[in-house]
Protein backbone atom coordinates (compact mmCIF):
# COMPACT_ATOMS: atom_id res chain seq x y z
CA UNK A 1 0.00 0.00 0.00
CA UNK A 2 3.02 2.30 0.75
CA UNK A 3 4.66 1.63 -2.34
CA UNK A 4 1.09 2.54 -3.88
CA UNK A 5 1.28 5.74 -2.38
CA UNK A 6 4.52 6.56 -3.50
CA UNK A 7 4.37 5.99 -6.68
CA UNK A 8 1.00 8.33 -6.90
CA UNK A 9 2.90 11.49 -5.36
CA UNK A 10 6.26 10.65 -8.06
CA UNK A 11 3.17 10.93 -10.63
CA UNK A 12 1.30 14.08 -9.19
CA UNK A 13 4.62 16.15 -8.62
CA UNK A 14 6.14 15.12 -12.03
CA UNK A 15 2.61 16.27 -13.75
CA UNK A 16 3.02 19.26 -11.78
CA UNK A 17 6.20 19.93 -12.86
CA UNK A 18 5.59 19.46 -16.25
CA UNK A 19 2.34 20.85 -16.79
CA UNK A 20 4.19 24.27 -15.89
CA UNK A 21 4.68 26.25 -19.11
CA UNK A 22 8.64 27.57 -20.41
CA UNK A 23 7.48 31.27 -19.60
CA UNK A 24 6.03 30.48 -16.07
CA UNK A 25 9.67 28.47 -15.37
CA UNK A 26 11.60 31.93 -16.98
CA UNK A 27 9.48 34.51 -14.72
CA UNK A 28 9.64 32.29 -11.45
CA UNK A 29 13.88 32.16 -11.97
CA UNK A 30 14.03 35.85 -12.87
CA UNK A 31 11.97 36.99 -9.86
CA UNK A 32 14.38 35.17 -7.57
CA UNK A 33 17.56 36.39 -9.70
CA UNK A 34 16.10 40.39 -9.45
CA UNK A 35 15.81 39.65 -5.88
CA UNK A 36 19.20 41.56 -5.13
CA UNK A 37 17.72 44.03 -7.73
CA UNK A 38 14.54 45.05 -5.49
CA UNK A 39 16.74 45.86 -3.15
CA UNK A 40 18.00 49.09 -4.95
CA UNK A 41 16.99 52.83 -4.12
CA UNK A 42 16.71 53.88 -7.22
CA UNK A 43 13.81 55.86 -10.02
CA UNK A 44 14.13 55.36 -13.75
CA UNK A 45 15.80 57.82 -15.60
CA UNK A 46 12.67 59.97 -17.00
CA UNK A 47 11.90 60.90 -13.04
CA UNK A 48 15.31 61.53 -11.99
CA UNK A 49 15.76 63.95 -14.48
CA UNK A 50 12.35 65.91 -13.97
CA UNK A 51 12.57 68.61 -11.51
CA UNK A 52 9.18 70.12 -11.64
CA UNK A 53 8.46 74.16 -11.42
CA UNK A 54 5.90 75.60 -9.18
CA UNK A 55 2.53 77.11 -10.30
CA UNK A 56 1.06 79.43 -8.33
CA UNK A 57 -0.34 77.12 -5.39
CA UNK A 58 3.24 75.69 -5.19
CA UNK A 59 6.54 76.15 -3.82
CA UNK A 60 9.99 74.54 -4.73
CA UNK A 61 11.91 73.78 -1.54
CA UNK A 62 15.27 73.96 -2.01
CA UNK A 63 17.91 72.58 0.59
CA UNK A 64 20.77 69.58 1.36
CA UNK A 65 20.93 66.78 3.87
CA UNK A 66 24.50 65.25 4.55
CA UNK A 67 25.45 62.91 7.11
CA UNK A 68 28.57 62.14 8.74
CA UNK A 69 28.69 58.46 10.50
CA UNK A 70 31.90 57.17 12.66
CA UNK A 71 30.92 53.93 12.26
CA UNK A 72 33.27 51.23 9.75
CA UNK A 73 31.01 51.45 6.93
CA UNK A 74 32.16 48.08 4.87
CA UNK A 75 32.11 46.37 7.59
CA UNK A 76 28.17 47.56 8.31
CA UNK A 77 27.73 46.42 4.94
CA UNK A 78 28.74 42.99 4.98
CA UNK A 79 26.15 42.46 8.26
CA UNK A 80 23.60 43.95 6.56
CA UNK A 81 24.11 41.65 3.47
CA UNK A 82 24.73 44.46 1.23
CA UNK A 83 23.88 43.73 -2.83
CA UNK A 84 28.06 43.71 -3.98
CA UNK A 85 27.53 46.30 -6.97
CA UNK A 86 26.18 48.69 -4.34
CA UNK A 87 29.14 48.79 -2.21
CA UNK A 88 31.11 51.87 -4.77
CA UNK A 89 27.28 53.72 -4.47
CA UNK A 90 26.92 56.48 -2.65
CA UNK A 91 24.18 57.25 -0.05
CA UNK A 92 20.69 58.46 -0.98
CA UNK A 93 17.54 60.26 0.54
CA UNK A 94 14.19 59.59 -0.48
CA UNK A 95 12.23 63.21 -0.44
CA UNK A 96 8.58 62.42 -0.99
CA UNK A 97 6.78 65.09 -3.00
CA UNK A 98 3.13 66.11 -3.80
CA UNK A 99 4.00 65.08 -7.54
CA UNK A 100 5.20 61.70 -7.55
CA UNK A 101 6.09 61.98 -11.43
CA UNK A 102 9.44 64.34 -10.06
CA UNK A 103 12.99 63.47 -9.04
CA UNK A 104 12.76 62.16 -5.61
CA UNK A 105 16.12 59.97 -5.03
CA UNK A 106 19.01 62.86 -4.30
CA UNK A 107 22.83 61.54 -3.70
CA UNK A 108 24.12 62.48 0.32
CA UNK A 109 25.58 66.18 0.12
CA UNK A 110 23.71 67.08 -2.78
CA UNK A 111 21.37 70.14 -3.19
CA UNK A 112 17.61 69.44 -3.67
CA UNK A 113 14.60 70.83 -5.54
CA UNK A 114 11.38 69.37 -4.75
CA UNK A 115 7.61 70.96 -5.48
CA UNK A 116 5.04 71.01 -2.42
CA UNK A 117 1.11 71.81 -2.77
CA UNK A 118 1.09 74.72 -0.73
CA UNK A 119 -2.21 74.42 1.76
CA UNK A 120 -4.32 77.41 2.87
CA UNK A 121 -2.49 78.50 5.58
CA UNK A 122 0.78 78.40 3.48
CA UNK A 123 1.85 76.20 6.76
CA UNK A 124 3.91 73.10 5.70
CA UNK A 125 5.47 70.56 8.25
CA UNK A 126 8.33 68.55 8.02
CA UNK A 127 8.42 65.32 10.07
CA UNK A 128 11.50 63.21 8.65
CA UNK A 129 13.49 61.66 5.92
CA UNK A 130 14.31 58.21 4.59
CA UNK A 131 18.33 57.35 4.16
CA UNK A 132 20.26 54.95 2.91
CA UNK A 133 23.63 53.85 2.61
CA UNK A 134 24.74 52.28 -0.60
CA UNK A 135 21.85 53.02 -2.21
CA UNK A 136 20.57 49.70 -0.53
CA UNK A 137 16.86 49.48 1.03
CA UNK A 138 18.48 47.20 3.89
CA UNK A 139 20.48 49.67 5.08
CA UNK A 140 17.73 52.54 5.65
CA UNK A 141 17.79 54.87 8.61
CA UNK A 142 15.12 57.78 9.70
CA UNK A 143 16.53 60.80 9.81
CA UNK A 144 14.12 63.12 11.83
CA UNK A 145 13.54 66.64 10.48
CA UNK A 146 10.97 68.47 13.08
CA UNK A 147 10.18 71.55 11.88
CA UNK A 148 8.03 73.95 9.62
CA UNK A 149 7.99 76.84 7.50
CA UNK A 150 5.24 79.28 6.83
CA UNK A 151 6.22 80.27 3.25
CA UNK A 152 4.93 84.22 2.83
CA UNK A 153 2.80 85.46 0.56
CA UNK A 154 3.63 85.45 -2.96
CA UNK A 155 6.58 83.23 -2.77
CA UNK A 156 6.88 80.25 -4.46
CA UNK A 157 10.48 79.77 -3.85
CA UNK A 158 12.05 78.74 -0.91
CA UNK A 159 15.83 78.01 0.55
CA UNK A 160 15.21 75.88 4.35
CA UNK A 161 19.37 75.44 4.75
CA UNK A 162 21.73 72.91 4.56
CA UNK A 163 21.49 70.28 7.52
CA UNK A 164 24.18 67.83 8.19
CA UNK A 165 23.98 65.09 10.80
CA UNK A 166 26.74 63.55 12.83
CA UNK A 167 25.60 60.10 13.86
CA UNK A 168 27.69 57.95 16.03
CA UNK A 169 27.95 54.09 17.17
CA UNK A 170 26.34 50.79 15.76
CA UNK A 171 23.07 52.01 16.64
CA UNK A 172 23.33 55.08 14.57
CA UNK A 173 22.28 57.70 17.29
CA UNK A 174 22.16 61.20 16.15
CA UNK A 175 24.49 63.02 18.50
CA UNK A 176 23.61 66.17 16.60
CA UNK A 177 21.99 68.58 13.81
CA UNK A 178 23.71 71.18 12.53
CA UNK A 179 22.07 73.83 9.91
CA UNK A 180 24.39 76.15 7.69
CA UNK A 181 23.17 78.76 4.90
CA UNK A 182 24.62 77.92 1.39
CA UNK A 183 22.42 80.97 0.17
CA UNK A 184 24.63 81.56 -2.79
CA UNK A 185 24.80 78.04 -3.76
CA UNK A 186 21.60 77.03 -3.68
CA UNK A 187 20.67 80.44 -5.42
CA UNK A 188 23.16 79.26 -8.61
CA UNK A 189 21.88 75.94 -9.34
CA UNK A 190 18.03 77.44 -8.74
CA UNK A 191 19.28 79.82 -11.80
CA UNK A 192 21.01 76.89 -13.91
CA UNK A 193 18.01 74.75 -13.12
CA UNK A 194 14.72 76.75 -13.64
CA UNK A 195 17.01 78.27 -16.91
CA UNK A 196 15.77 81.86 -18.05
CA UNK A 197 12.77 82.27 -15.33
CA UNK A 198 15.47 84.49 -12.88
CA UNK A 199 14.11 83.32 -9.72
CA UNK A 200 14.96 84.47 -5.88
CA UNK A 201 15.13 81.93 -3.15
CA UNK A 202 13.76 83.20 -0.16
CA UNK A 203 15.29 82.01 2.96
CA UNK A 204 12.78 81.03 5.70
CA UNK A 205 12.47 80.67 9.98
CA UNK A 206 12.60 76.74 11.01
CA UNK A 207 9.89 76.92 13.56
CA UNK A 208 8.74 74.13 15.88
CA UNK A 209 7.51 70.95 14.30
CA UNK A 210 3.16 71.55 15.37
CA UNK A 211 1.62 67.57 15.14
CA UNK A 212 -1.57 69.09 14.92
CA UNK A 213 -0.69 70.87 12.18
CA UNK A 214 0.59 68.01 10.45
CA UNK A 215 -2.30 66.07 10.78
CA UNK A 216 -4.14 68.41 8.86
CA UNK A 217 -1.38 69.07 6.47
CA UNK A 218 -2.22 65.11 5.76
């Protein structure tokens, strides 16, 4: 009776396996093989390249986020099982925007330009932003922001600083924030970017981050 049964599942499972078509064999194999893949921070080309203007109900913030760890970086990698062709990449931010059509990957150190809805109030709240080190989703850290702006009437163009963080030990504790103007900087690439348009940054307080308000910013 055993032998009965055996030779029933050898049928069933080589049916199975056979009844499964070339193209359902090819996608199961690539999904595992692109499994290194998904683990990329990354936006295809068209996106990355748009940086998208503000109409009238909009403002461009314009600013830079850099951080400075102490912590043996390769070494981090290699616990963290980092995908091998993202070891030479740089680290990213993810800056969510109300147009998810525009660039919203920017490299460590590097200036960004990202378009907000502006609400009623012209009140917008910044609560944090997503990192990552080698470009690599299993290496992500929050980096906490905590404040708003009220952007003033009429302006649709707006400079909130350059922050860098100094994080320190394993656990990647922020041990502090510090917030420079690069004015000038930011105001060139706003000219070489938006082209012939001859916009003015306006610089902006950093007030206290309001949860409230950010509820109904949501």
């Amino acid at each position: 009776m055993k032998n009965k049964i055996l030779f029933a599942v050898v049928i069933f499972c080589t049916y199975t396996i056979f009844s499964v078509s070339a193209d359902e064999i090819s996608y199961a194999i690539n999904s595992v093989l692109s499994l290194e893949a998904m683990e990329d921070v990354s936006e295809d080309k068209s996106q990355h390249e748009k940086i998208a203007m503000p109409g009238k109900s909009d403002v461009l913030i314009v600013g830079r986020i850099s951080v400075k760890a102490d912590e043996d970086m390769q070494f981090y990698a290699k616990t963290r099982n980092v995908n091998p062709e993202n070891l030479a990449k740089d680290a990213v931010l993810l800056i969510s925007a109300s147009d998810d059509s525009q660039r919203q990957i920017y490299t460590d150190g590097e200036f960004f330009f990202v378009k907000y809805r502006l609400p009623k109030n012209r009140h917008i709240q910044f609560d944090s932003v997503p990192y990552y080190f080698f470009a690599d989703k299993k290496t992500s850290l929050i980096l906490p922001l905590g404040f708003s702006i009220d952007v003033p009437k009429d302006v649709n163009y707006v400079y909130i600083g350059s922050f860098t963080y100094n994080i320190t030990g394993d656990d990647f504790t922020v041990k502090n924030i510090t917030v420079s103007d690069e004015y000038d900087q930011a105001q060139q690439l706003a000219d070489k970017i938006t082209g012939k348009k001859n916009i003015e940054l306006c610089r902006v307080e950093l007030k206290a981050y309001d949860e409230k308000a950010a509820k109904n910013q949501k």
